[in-house]
Protein backbone atom coordinates (compact mmCIF):
# COMPACT_ATOMS: atom_id res chain seq x y z
CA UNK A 1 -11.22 31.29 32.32
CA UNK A 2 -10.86 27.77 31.46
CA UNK A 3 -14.52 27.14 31.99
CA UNK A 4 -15.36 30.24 29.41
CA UNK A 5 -12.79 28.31 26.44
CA UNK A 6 -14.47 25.15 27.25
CA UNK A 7 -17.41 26.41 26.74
CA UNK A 8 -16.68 28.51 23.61
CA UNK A 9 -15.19 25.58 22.23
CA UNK A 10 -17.90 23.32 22.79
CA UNK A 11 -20.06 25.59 20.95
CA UNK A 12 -17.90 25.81 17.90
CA UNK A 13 -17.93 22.35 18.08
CA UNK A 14 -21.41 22.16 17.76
CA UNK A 15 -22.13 24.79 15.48
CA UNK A 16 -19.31 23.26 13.04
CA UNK A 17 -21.15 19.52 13.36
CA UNK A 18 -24.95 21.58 12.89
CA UNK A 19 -23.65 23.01 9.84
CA UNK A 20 -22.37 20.22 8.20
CA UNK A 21 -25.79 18.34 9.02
CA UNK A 22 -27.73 21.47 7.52
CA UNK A 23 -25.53 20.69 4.44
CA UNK A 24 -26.39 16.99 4.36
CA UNK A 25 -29.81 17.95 4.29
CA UNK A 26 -29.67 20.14 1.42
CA UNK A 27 -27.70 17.77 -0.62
CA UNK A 28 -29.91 15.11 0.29
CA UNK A 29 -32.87 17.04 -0.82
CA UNK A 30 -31.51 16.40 -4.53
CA UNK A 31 -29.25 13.66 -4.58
CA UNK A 32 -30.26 9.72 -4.28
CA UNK A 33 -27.28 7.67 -2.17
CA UNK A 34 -25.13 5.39 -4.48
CA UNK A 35 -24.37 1.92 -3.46
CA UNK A 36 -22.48 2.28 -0.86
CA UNK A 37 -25.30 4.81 0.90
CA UNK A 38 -23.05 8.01 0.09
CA UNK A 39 -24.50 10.99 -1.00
CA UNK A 40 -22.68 12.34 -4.00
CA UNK A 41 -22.85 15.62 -5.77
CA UNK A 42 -22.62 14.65 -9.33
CA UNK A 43 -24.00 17.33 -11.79
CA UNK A 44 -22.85 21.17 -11.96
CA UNK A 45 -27.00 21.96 -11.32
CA UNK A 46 -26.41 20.35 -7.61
CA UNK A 47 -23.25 21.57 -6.98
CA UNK A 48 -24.70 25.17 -7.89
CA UNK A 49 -27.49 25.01 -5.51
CA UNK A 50 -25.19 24.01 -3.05
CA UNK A 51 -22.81 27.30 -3.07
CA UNK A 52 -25.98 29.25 -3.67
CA UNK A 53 -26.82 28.00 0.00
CA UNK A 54 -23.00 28.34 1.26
CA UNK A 55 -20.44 30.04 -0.40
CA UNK A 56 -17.91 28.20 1.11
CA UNK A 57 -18.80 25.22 -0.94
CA UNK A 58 -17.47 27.22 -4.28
CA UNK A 59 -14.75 25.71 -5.96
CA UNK A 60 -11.61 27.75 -6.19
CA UNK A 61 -9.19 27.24 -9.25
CA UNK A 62 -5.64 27.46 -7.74
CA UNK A 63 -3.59 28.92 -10.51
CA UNK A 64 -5.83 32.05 -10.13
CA UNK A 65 -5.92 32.19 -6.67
CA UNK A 66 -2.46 31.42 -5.52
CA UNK A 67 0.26 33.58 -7.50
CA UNK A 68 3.28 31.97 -8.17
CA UNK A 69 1.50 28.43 -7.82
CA UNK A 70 2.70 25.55 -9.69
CA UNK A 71 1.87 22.22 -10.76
CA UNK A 72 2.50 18.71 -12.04
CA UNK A 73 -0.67 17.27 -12.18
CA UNK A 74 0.46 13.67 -13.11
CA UNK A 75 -3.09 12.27 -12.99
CA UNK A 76 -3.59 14.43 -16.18
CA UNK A 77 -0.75 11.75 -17.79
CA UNK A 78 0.01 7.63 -17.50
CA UNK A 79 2.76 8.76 -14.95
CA UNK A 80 1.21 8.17 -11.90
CA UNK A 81 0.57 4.91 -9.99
CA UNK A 82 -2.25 3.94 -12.15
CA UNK A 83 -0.64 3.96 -15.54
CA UNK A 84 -3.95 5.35 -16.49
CA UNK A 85 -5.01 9.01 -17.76
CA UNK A 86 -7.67 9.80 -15.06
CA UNK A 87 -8.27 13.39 -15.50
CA UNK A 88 -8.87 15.07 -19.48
CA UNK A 89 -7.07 18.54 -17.77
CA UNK A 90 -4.55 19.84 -15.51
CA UNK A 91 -7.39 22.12 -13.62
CA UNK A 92 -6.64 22.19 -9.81
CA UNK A 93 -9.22 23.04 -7.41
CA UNK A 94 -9.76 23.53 -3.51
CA UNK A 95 -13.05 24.39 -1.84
CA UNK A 96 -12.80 28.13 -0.65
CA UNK A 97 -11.70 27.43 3.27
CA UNK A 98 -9.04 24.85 2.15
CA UNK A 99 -7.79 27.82 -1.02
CA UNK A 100 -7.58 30.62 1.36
CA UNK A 101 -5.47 28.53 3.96
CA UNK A 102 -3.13 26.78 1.23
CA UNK A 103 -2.63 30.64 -0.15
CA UNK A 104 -1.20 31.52 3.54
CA UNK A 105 1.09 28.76 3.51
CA UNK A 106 2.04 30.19 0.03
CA UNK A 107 2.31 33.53 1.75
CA UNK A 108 5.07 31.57 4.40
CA UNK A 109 7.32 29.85 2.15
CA UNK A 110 7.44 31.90 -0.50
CA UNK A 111 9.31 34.81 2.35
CA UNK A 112 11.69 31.50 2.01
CA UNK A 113 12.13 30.98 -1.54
CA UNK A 114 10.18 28.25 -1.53
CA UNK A 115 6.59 27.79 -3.70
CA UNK A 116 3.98 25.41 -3.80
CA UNK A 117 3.81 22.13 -6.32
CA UNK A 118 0.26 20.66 -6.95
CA UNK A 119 0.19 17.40 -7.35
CA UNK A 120 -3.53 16.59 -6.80
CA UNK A 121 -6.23 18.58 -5.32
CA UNK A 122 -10.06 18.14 -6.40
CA UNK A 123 -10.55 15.13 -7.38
CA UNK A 124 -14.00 13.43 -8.90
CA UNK A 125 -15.34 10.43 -7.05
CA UNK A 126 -14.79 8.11 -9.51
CA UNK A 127 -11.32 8.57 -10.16
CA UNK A 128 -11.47 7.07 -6.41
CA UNK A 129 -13.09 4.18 -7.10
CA UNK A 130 -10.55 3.83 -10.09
CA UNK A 131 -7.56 4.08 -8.15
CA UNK A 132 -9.03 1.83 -5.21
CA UNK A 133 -9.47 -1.24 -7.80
CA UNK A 134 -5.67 -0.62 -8.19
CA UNK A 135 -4.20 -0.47 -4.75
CA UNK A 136 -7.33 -1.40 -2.50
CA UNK A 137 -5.32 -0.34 0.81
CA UNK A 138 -7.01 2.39 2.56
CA UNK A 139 -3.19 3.45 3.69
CA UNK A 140 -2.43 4.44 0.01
CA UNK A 141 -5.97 4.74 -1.65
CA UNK A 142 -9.58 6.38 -0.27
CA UNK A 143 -12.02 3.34 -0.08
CA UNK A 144 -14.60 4.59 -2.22
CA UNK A 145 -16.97 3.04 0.75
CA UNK A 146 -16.69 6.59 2.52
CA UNK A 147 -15.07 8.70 -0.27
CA UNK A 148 -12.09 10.85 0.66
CA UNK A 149 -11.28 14.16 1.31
CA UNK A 150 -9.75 14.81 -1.92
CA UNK A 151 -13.21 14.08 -3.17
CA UNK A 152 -14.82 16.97 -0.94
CA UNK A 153 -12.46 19.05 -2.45
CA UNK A 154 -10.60 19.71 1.20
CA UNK A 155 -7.74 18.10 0.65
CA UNK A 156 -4.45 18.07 -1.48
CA UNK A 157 -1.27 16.43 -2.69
CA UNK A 158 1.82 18.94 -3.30
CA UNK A 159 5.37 19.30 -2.39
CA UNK A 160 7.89 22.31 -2.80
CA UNK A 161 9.58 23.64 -5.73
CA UNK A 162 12.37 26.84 -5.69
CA UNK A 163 10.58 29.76 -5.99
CA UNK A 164 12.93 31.32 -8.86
CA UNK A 165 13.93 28.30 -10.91
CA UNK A 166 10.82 26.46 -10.59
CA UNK A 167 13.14 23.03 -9.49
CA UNK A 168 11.57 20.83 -7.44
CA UNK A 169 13.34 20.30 -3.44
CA UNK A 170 14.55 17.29 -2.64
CA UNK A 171 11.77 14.83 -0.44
CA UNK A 172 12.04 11.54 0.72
CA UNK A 173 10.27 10.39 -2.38
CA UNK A 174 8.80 10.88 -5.10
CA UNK A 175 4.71 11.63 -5.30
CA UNK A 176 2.11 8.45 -4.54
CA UNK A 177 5.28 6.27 -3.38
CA UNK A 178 4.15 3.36 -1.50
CA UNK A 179 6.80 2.61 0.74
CA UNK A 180 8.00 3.15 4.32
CA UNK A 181 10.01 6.28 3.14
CA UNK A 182 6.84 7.91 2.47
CA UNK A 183 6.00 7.95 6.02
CA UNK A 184 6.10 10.71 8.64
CA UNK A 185 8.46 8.58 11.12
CA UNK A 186 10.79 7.79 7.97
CA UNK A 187 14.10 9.38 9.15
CA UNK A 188 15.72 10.24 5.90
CA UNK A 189 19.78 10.11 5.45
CA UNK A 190 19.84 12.85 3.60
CA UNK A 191 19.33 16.12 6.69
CA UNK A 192 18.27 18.67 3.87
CA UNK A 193 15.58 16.23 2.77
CA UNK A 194 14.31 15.70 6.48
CA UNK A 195 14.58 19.39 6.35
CA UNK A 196 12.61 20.42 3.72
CA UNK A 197 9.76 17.73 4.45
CA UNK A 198 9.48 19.39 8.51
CA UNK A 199 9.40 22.74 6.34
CA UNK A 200 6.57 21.24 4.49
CA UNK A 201 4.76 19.70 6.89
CA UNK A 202 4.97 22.23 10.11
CA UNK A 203 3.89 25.68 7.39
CA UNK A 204 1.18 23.41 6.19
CA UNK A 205 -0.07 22.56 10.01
CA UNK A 206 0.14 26.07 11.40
CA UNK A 207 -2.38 26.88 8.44
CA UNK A 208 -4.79 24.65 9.88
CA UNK A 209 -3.91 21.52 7.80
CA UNK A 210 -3.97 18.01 8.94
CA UNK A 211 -0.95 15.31 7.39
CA UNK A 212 -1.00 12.04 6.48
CA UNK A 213 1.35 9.40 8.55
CA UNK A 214 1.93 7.11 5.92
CA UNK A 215 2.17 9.88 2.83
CA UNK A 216 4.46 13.23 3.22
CA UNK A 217 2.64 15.12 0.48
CA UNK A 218 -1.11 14.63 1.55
CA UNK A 219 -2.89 17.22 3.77
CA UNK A 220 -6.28 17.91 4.67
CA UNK A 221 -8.41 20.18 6.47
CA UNK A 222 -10.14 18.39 9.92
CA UNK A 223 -13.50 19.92 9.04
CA UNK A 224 -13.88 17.90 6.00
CA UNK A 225 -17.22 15.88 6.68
CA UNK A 226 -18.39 19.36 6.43
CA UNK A 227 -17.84 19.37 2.27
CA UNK A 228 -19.93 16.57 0.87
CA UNK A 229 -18.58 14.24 -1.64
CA UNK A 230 -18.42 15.36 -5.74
CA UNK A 231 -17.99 13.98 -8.94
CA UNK A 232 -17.95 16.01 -11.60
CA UNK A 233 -15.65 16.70 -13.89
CA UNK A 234 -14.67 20.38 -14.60
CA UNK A 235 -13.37 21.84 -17.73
């Protein structure tokens, strides 16, 4: 029995890394590397061919996806970290794998009360390389040197709100906060604010997200070498 799952699992393994090379390839096919050697989707013509190929590349708006779903996008405004507008729109996306799973955990806490806030989701490649001239700390910001996972559209920034009133729960800070509070061993005073960050955190995990030590909001999905690297802005 334990020979079978080692095996099985060994062979998801290896079809997962075969079909992220087969993806690589494809992109490659149309796109030049940048400076850093990265290959970077970064017209809508590429990124079309690619979801013509897989359609688990697509790009899934959120707000149509995920009822109840809400957002404070604060890239969209000078209140973020920044100071800087980086995005023209509120538009949040996910790629297809990462939608479906964050709609589950949606599922989960809204049987709670609870709903999800968007913070961040999709986010174009050079709003990376922005932020990174800012805080270049590869704890805080995605060294544009490998690109992130917010780039590949697999990952996401978000928090809780009540499900009724729309008020967002109390965490141990506030969005893109740089300090040791933000961290996962941070042991807040406060037991309903250690509370509703486990909440968070352990729905978000048993969907088949990975966390962030050093940021309570951020999650990812493992896979995410799988989704190559965008930039393109989307209306």
């Amino acid at each position: 029995m334990n020979q079978f799952f080692l095996f099985r699992t060994m062979r998801m393994l290896l079809l997962s890394a075969l079909c992220g090379t087969l993806i690589q390839v494809a992109v490659a096919q149309q796109v030049t590397p940048n400076k850093y050697g990265l290959l970077v989707v970064g017209t809508t013509a590429q990124y079309e061919q690619l979801i013509k190929k897989d359609r688990s590349q697509e790009l899934v708006d959120l707000e149509h996806f995920i009822p109840h779903i809400r957002k404070d996008v604060r890239y969209a405004t000078t209140n973020n970290f920044t100071h800087q507008q980086l995005y023209k729109n509120t538009k949040i996306y996910l790629r297809r794998p990462a939608a479906e799973k964050l709609k589950a955990v949606q599922e989960a806490l809204n049987k709670k009360g609870y709903t999800l806030l968007i913070y961040d989701a999709y986010r174009p490649y050079r709003v990376t390389e922005e932020m990174f001239k800012i805080v270049p700390n590869d704890l805080y910001a995605a060294d544009p040197r490998k690109g992130s996972g917010h780039n590949r559209g697999v990952a996401v920034d978000l928090s809780m709100a009540d499900l009724k009133t729309g008020k967002p729960v109390a965490m141990p800070t506030d969005f893109d906060d740089f300090t040791k509070k933000a961290h996962e061993n941070y042991v807040p005073a406060d037991p309903i604010v250690a509370a509703n960050r486990k909440l968070l955190r352990d729905t978000m995990k048993q969907h088949g997200f990975k966390g962030s030590s050093t940021e309570w909001w951020h999650f990812y999905l493992p896979d995410y070498k799988k989704y190559p690297l965008m930039d393109i802005f989307f209306q």
